[in-house]
Protein backbone atom coordinates (compact mmCIF):
# COMPACT_ATOMS: atom_id res chain seq x y z
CA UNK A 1 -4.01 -32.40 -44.32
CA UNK A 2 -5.33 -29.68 -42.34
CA UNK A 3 -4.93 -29.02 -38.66
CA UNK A 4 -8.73 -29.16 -38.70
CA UNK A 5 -8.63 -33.05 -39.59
CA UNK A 6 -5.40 -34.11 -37.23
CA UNK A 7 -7.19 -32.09 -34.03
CA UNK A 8 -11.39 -32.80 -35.18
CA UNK A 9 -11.90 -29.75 -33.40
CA UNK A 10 -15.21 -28.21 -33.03
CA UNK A 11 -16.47 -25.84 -35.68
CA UNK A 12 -18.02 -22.92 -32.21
CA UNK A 13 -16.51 -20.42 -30.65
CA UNK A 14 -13.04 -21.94 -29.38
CA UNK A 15 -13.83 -20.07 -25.76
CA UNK A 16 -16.65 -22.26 -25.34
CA UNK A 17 -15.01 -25.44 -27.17
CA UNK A 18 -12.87 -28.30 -25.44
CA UNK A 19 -9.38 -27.12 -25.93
CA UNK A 20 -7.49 -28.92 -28.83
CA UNK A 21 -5.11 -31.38 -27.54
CA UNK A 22 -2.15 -29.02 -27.54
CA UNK A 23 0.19 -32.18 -26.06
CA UNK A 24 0.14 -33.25 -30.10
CA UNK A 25 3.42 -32.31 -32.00
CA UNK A 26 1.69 -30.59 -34.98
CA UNK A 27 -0.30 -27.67 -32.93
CA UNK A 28 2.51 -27.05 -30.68
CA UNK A 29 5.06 -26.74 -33.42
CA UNK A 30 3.18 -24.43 -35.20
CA UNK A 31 1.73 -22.38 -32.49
CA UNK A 32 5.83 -22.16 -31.68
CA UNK A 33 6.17 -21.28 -35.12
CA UNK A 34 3.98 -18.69 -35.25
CA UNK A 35 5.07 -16.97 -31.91
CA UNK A 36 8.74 -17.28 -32.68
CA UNK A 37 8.12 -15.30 -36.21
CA UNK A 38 5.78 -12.48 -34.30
CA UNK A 39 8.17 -11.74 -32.23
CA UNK A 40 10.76 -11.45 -34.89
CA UNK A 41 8.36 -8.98 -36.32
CA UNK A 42 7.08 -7.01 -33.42
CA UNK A 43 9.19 -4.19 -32.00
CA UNK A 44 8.85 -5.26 -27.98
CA UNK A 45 9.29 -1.70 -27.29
CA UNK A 46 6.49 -0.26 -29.30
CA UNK A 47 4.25 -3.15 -28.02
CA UNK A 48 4.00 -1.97 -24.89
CA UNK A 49 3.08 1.23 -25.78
CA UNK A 50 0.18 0.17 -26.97
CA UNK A 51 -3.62 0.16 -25.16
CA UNK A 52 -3.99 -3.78 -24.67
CA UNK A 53 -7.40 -4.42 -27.05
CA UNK A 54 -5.56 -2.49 -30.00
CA UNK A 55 -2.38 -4.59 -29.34
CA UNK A 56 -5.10 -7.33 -30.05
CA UNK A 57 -5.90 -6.50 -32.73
CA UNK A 58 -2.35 -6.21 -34.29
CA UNK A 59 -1.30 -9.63 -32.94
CA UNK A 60 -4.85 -10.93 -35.06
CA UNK A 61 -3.82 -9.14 -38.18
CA UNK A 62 -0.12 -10.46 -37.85
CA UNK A 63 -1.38 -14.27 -37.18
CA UNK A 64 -3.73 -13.48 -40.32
CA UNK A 65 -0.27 -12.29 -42.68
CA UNK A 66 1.55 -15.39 -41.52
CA UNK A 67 -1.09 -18.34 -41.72
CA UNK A 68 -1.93 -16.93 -45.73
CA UNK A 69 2.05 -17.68 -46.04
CA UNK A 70 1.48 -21.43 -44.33
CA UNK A 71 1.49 -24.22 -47.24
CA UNK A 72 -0.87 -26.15 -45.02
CA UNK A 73 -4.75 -24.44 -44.86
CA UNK A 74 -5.91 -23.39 -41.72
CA UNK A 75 -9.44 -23.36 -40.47
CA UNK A 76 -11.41 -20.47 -39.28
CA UNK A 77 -12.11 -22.53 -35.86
CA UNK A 78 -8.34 -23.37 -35.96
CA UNK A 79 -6.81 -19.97 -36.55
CA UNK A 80 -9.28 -18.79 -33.90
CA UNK A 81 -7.72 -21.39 -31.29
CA UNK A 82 -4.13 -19.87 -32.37
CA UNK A 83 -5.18 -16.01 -31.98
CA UNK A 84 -6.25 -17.01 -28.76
CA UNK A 85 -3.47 -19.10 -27.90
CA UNK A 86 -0.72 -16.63 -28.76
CA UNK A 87 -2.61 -13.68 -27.37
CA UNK A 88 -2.21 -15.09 -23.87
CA UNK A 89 1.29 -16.38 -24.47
CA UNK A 90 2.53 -12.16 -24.95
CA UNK A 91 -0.34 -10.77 -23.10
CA UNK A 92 -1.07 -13.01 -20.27
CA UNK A 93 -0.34 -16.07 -18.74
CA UNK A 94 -0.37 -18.74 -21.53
CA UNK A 95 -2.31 -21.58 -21.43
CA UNK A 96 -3.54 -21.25 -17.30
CA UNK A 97 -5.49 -17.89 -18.98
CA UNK A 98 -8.18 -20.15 -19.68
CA UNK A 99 -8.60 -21.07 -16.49
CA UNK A 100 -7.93 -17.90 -15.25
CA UNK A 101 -11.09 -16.64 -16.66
CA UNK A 102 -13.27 -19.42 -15.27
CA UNK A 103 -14.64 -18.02 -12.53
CA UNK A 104 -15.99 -21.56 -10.73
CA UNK A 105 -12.14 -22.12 -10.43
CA UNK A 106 -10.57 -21.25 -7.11
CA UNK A 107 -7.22 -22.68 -7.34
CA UNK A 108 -4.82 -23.36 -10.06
CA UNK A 109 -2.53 -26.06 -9.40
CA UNK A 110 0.59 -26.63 -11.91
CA UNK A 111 2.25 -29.75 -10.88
CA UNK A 112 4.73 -30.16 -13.76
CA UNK A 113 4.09 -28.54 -17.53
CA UNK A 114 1.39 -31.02 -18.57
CA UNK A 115 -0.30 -31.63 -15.07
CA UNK A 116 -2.59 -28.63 -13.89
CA UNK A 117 -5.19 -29.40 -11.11
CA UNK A 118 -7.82 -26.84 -10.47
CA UNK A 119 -10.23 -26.74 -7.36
CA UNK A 120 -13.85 -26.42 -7.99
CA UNK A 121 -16.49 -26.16 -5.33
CA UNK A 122 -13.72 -27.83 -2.63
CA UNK A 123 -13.12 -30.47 -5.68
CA UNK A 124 -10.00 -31.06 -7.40
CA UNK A 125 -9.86 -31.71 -10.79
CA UNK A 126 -7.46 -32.61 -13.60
CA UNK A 127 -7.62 -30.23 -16.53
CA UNK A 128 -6.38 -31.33 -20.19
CA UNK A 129 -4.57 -27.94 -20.78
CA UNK A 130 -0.88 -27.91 -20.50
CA UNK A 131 2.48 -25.67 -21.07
CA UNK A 132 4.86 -27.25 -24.16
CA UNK A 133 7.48 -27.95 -21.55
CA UNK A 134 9.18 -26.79 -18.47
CA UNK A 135 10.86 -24.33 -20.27
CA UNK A 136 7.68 -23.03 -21.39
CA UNK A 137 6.21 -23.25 -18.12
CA UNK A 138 9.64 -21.40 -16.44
CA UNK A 139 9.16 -18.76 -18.86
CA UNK A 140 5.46 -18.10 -17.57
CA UNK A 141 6.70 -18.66 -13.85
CA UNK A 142 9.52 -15.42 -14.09
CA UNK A 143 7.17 -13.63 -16.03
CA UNK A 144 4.93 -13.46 -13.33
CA UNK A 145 7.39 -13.14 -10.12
CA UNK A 146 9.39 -10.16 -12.26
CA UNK A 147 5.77 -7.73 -12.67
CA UNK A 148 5.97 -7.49 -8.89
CA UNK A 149 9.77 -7.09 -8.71
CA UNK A 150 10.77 -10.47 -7.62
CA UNK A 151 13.03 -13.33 -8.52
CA UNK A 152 13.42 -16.92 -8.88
CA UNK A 153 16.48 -18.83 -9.90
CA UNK A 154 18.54 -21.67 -8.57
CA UNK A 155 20.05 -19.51 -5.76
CA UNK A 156 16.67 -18.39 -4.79
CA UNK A 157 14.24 -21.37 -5.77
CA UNK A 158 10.95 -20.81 -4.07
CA UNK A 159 8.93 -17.32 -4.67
CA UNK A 160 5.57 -15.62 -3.27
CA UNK A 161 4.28 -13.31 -5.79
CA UNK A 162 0.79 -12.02 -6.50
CA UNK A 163 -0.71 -11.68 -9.90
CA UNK A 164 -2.18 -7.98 -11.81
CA UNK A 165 -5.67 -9.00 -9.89
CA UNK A 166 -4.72 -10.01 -6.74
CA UNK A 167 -4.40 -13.96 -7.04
CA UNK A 168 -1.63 -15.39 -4.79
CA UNK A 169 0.68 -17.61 -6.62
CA UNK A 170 3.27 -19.44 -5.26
CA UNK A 171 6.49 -20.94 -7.31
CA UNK A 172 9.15 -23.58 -6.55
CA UNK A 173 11.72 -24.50 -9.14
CA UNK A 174 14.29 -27.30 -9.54
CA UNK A 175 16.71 -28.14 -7.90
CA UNK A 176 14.46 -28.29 -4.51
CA UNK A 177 11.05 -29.40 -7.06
CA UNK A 178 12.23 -32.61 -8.20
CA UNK A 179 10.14 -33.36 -11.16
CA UNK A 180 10.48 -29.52 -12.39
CA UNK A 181 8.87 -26.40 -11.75
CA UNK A 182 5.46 -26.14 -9.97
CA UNK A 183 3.36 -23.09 -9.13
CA UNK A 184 -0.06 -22.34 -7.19
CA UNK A 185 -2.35 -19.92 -7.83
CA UNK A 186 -4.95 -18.95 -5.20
CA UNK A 187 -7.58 -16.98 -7.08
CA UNK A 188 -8.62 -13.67 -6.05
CA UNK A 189 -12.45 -12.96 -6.14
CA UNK A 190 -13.65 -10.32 -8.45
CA UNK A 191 -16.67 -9.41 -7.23
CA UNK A 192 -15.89 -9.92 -2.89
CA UNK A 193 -17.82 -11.81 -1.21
CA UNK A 194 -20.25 -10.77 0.97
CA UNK A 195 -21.30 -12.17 4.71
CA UNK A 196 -25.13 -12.97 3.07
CA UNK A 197 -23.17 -15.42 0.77
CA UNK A 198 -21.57 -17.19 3.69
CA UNK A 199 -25.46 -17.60 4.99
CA UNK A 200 -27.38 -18.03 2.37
CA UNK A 201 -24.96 -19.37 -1.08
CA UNK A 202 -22.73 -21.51 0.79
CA UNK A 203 -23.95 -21.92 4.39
CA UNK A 204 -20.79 -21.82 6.36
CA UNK A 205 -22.77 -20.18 9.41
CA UNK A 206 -26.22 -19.03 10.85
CA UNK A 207 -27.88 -15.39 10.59
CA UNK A 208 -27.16 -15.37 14.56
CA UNK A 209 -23.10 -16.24 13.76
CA UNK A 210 -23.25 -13.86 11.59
CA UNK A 211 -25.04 -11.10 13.73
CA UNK A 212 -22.99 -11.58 15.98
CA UNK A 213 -19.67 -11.14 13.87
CA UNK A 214 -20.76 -7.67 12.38
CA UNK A 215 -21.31 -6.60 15.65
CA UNK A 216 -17.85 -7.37 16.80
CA UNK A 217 -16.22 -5.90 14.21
CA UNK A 218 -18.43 -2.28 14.57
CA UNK A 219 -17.76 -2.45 18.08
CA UNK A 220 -13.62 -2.95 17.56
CA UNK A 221 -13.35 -6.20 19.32
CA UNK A 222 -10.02 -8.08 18.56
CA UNK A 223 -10.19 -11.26 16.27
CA UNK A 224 -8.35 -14.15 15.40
CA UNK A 225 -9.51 -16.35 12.39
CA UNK A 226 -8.05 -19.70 12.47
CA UNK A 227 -7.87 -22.26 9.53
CA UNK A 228 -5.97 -24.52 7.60
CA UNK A 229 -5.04 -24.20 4.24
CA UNK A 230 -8.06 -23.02 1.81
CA UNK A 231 -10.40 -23.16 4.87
CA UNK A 232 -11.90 -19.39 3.54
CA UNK A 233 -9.62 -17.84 6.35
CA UNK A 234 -8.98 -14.79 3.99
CA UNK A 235 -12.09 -14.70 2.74
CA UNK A 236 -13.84 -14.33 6.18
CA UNK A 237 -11.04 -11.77 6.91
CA UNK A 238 -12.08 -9.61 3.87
CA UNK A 239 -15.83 -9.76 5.10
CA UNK A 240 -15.27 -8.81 8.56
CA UNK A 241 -13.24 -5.87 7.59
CA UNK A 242 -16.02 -4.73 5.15
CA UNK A 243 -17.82 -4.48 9.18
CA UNK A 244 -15.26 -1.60 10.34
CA UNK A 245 -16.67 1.80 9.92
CA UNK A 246 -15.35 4.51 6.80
CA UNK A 247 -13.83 6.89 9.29
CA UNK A 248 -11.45 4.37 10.61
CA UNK A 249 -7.56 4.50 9.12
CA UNK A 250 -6.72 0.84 8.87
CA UNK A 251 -3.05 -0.28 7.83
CA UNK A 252 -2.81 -3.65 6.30
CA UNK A 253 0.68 -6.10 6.30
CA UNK A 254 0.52 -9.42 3.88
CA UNK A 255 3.27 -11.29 2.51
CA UNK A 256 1.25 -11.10 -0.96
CA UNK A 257 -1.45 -8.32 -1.37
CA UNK A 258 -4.66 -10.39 -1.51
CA UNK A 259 -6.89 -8.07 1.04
CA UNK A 260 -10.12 -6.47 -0.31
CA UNK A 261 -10.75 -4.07 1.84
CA UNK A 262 -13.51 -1.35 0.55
CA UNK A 263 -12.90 1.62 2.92
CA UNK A 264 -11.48 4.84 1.37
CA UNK A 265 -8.56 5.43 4.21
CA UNK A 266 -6.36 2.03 3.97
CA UNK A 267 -2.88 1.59 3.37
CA UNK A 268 -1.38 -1.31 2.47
CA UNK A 269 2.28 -2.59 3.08
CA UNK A 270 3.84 -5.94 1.37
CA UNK A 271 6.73 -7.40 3.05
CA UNK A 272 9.76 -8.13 0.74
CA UNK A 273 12.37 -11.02 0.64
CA UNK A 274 16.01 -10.36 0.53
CA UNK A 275 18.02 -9.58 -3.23
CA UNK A 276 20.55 -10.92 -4.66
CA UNK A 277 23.16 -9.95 -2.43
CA UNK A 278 21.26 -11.27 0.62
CA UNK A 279 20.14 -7.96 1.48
CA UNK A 280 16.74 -5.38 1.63
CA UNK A 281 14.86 -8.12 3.37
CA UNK A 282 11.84 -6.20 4.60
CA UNK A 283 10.05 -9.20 6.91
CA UNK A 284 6.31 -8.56 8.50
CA UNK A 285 7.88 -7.37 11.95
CA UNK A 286 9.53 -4.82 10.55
CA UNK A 287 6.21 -3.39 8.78
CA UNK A 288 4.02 -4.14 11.80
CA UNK A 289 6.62 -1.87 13.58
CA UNK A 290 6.51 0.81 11.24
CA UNK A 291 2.91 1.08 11.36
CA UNK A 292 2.66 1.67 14.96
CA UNK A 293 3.97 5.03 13.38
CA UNK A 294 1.48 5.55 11.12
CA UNK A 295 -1.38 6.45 13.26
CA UNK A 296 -3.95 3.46 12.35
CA UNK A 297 -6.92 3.15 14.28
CA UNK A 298 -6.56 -1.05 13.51
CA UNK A 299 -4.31 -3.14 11.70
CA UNK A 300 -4.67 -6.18 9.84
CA UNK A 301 -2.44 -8.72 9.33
CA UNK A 302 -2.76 -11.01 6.44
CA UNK A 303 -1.32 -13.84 8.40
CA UNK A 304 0.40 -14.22 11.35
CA UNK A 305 3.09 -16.68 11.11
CA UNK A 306 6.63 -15.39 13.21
CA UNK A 307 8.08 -13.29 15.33
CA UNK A 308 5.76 -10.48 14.78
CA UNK A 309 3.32 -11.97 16.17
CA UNK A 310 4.66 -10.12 19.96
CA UNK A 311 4.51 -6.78 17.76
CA UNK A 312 1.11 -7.69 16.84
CA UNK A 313 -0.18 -8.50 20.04
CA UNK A 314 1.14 -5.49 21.35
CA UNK A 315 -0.76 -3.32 19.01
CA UNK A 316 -4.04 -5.22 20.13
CA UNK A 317 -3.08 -3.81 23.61
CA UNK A 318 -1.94 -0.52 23.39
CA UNK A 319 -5.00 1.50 21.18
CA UNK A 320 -5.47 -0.57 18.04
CA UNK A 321 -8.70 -1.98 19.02
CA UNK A 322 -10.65 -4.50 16.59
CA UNK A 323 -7.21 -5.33 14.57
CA UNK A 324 -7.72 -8.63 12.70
CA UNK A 325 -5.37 -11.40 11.61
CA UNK A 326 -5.43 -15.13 11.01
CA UNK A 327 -3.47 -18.10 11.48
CA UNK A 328 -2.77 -21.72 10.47
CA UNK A 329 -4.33 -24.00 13.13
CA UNK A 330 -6.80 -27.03 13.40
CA UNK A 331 -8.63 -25.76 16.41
CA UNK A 332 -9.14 -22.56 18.43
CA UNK A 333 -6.70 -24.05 21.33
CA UNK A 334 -4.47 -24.79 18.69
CA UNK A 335 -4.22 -21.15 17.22
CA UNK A 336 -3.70 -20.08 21.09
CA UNK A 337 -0.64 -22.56 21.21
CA UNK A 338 0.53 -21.32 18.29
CA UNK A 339 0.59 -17.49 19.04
CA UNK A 340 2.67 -18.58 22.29
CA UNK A 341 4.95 -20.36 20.19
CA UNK A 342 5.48 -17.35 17.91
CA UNK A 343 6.00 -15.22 21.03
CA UNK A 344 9.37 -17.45 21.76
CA UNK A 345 10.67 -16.94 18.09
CA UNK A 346 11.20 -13.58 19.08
CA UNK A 347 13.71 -14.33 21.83
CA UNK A 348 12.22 -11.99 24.32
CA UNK A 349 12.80 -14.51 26.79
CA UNK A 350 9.10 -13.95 28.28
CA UNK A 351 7.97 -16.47 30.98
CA UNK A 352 5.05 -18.60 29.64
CA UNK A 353 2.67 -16.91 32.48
CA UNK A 354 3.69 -13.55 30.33
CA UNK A 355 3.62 -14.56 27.17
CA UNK A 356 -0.03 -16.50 27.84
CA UNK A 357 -1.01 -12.75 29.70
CA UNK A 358 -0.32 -10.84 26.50
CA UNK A 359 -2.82 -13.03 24.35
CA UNK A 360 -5.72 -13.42 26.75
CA UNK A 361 -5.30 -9.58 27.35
CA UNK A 362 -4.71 -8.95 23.31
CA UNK A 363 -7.44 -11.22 21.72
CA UNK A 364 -10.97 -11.77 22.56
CA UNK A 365 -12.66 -13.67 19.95
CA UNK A 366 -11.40 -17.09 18.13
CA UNK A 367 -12.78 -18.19 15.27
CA UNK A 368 -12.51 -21.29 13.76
CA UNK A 369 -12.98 -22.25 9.93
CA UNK A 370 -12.77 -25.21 8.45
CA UNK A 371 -12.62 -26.64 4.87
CA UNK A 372 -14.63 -30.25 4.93
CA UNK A 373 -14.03 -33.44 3.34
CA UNK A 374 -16.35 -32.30 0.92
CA UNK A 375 -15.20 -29.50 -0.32
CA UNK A 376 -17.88 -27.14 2.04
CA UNK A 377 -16.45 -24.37 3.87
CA UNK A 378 -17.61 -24.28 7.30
CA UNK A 379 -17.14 -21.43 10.65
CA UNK A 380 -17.35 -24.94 12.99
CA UNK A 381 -16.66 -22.90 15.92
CA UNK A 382 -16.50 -19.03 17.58
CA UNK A 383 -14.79 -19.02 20.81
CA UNK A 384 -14.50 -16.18 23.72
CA UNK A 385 -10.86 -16.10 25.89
CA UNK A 386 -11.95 -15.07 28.97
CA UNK A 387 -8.80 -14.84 30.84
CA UNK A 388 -6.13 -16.43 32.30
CA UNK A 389 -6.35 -18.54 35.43
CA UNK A 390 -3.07 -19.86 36.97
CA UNK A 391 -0.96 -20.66 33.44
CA UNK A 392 -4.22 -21.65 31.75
CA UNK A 393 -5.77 -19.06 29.19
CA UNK A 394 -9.40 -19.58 29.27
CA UNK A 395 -11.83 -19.96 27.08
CA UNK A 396 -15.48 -20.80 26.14
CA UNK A 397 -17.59 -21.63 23.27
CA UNK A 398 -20.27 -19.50 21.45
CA UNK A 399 -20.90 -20.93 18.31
CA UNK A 400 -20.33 -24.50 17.29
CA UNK A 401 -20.96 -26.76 13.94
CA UNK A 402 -21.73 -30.44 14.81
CA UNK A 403 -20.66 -32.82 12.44
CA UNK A 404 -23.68 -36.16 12.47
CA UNK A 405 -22.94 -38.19 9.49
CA UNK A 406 -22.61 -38.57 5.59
CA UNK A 407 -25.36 -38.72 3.18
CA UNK A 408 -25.46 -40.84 0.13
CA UNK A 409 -23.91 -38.48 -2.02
CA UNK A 410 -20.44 -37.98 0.62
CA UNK A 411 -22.01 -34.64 1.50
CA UNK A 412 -21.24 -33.68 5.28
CA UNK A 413 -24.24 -33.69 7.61
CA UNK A 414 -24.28 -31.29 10.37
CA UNK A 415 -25.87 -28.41 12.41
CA UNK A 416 -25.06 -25.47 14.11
CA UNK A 417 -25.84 -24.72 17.54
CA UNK A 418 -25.40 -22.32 20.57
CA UNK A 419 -23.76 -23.49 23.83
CA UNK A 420 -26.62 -21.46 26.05
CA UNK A 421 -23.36 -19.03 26.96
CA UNK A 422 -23.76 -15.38 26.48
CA UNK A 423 -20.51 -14.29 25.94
CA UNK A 424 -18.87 -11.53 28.34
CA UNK A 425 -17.86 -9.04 25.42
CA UNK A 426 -21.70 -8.54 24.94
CA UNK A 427 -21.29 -5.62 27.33
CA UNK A 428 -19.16 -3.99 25.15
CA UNK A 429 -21.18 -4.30 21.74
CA UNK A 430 -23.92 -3.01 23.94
CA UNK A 431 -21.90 0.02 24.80
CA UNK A 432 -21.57 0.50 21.24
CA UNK A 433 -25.01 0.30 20.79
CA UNK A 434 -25.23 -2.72 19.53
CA UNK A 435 -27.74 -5.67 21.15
CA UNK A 436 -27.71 -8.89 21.24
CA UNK A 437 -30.54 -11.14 21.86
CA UNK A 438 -30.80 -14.13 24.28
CA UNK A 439 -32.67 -16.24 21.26
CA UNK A 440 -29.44 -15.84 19.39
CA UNK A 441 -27.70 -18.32 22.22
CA UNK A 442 -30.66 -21.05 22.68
CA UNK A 443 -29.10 -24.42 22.41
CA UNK A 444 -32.38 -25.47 21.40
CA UNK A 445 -32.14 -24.13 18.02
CA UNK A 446 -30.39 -25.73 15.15
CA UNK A 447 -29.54 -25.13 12.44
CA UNK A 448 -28.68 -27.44 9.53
């Protein structure tokens, strides 16, 4: 019996077809079978000499030479399915390179071997594709980590890496993942982006919002984008950047590279966890200190989350104008409390008054983003500090999205809407030649 009969598997192209059901013993022994034998044939070495579509090629022609000795016939559908198949288990990713190439997928989530989760639109879903077993799925995990020169292992169990196009991915093995290894991929846009897709494709904000945004960041204002997790923080960061003019020398500092940043004068430093030994830890205080050395006109942080945050803020104070970072918070008071907290981790022993002086003279804008219970993607507030009176930092409103219900479908129901406060730093965009209008803060326009 053919593999065509056990699997009924579509006779179209297997990249648009379902995927066969690779959790049944007979395709995954003999897609084993046939990777185990190529690699017996293949010289490694030579392999990766070779330009990637010709290597291909000889992994098609080698498939071909082994199925013709199988005693059980193979279908042109199915031998298509196992070219595939094996092509991304020694070229890419294995079985996730599926999804990988979807691009209405934003976020790959492998519970164990033969759970993935993917987010679509703000929706999780449950895929049928699958690794063989955790081994399997371990061997894709330290393939991944090693290509940007990190590790995973029981001593070191949890890993941030990045993929070849940018994707975040995060790993955690046994013995702190309890039902075996799991890893996270946060997908990195292709094509960026753009603030006209925040307005017009997904509505997270109003022309004025956005107006208002690209004139902050021509006019070197600092920012601080605050989110939770998959709120578009990142995304927003990457589009505000794209607002900073070519002349400017920005130096960026992530964790994992993820930044898209289109000017020609950027350079871009990765922090990097400690070896083996316990040693060579390069952590994002360090970096932020080294470029104060470097002569940026801004710098952006990927995310503030530690002690660097009293480097950062220094930065912000002392000539690096319109630097950018975000940070993990549910509101903009929230991010505020947060930055002061950081401040202590670096055992400066600052008063509060001090510490609450350095961020309401470092930052001026707060903005606030905000994933729904829909899945939309929302900027559901933009917030001015204005100062600090007594121990209080200050602050007021621009911007805000008003939630008013839920229609029959669960979408979210809402507006936008001015305060009626023109913002003090509207002086300075002016003196960068930059207006803007009093429409742009009527309350008595919304918009939905």
């Amino acid at each position: 019996m053919s593999l065509r009969d056990k699997f009924s598997a579509r006779r179209d192209d297997p990249e648009r077809a379902p995927m066969p059901d690779t959790r049944r013993d007979e395709y995954k022994q003999l897609k084993e079978h046939m990777h185990l034998k190529l690699l017996d044939q293949f010289d490694l070495g030579v392999l990766e000499t070779l330009p990637p579509d010709l290597l291909r090629q000889e992994i098609a022609s080698a498939i071909d030479r082994l199925l013709a000795q199988e005693p059980a016939p193979v279908s042109a559908v199915e031998r298509r399915m196992l070219v595939r198949d094996i092509q991304h288990e020694m070229l890419g990713f294995g079985p996730i390179e599926l999804l990988m190439a979807d691009p209405s997928v934003s976020d790959i989530l492998v519970n164990a071997h033969d759970q993935i989760y993917v987010e679509r639109r703000g929706r999780l879903e449950l895929t049928d594709v699958s690794f063989t077993d955790d081994k399997h799925l371990m061997r894709i995990i330290d393939k991944i980590v090693s290509l940007v020169g990190r590790r995973i292992d029981e001593s070191s169990p949890m890993v941030d890496a990045r993929l070849p196009d940018g994707s975040r991915v995060n790993a955690v093995i046994p013995p702190i993942a309890l039902d075996g290894p799991m890893m996270s991929i946060r997908r990195f846009a292709h094509i960026p982006l753009k603030m006209e897709n925040l307005v017009e494709d997904t509505r997270s904000l109003t022309p004025e919002m956005a107006e208002m945004l690209r004139g902050l960041g021509q006019a070197k204002v600092n920012m601080l984008i605050s989110g939770g997790t998959g709120a578009g923080k990142t995304t927003l960061l990457n589009i505000l950047s794209g607002f900073i003019p070519a002349s400017e020398r920005l130096v960026t500092i992530e964790d994992a590279a993820e930044l898209q940043l289109q000017q020609p004068h950027v350079v871009r430093l990765e922090t990097r966890p400690m070896n083996i030994e316990g040693k060579g830890e390069i952590t994002a205080r360090a970096l932020v200190k080294n470029a104060l050395r470097m002569r940026p006109d801004r710098i952006i942080i990927g995310e503030v989350r530690g002690a660097e945050a009293v480097d950062m803020l220094q930065a912000m104070n002392t000539g690096h104008e319109g630097s950018l970072t975000t940070i993990h918070a549910n509101t903009p008071r929230d991010a505020i409390s947060r930055l002061e907290n950081m401040i202590g981790m670096a055992n400066l022993n600052l008063p509060h008054k001090a510490a609450r002086q350095q961020i309401a003279s470092a930052i001026t804008v707060v903005i606030q983003a905000l994933r729904l219970t829909d899945g939309q993607r929302k900027i559901t507030s933009i917030q001015e500090i204005t100062g600090l009176e007594g121990e209080v930092i200050t602050m007021q409103e621009i911007f805000a999205f008003h939630q008013t219900g839920v229609d029959a479908k669960g979408k979210i129901v809402g507006h936008f809407q001015a305060t009626g406060i023109r913002p003090r730093f509207a002086e300075r965009l002016q003196a960068f030649g930059i207006s803007l209008p009093d429409r742009m803060f009527d309350p008595s326009r919304r918009y939905s």
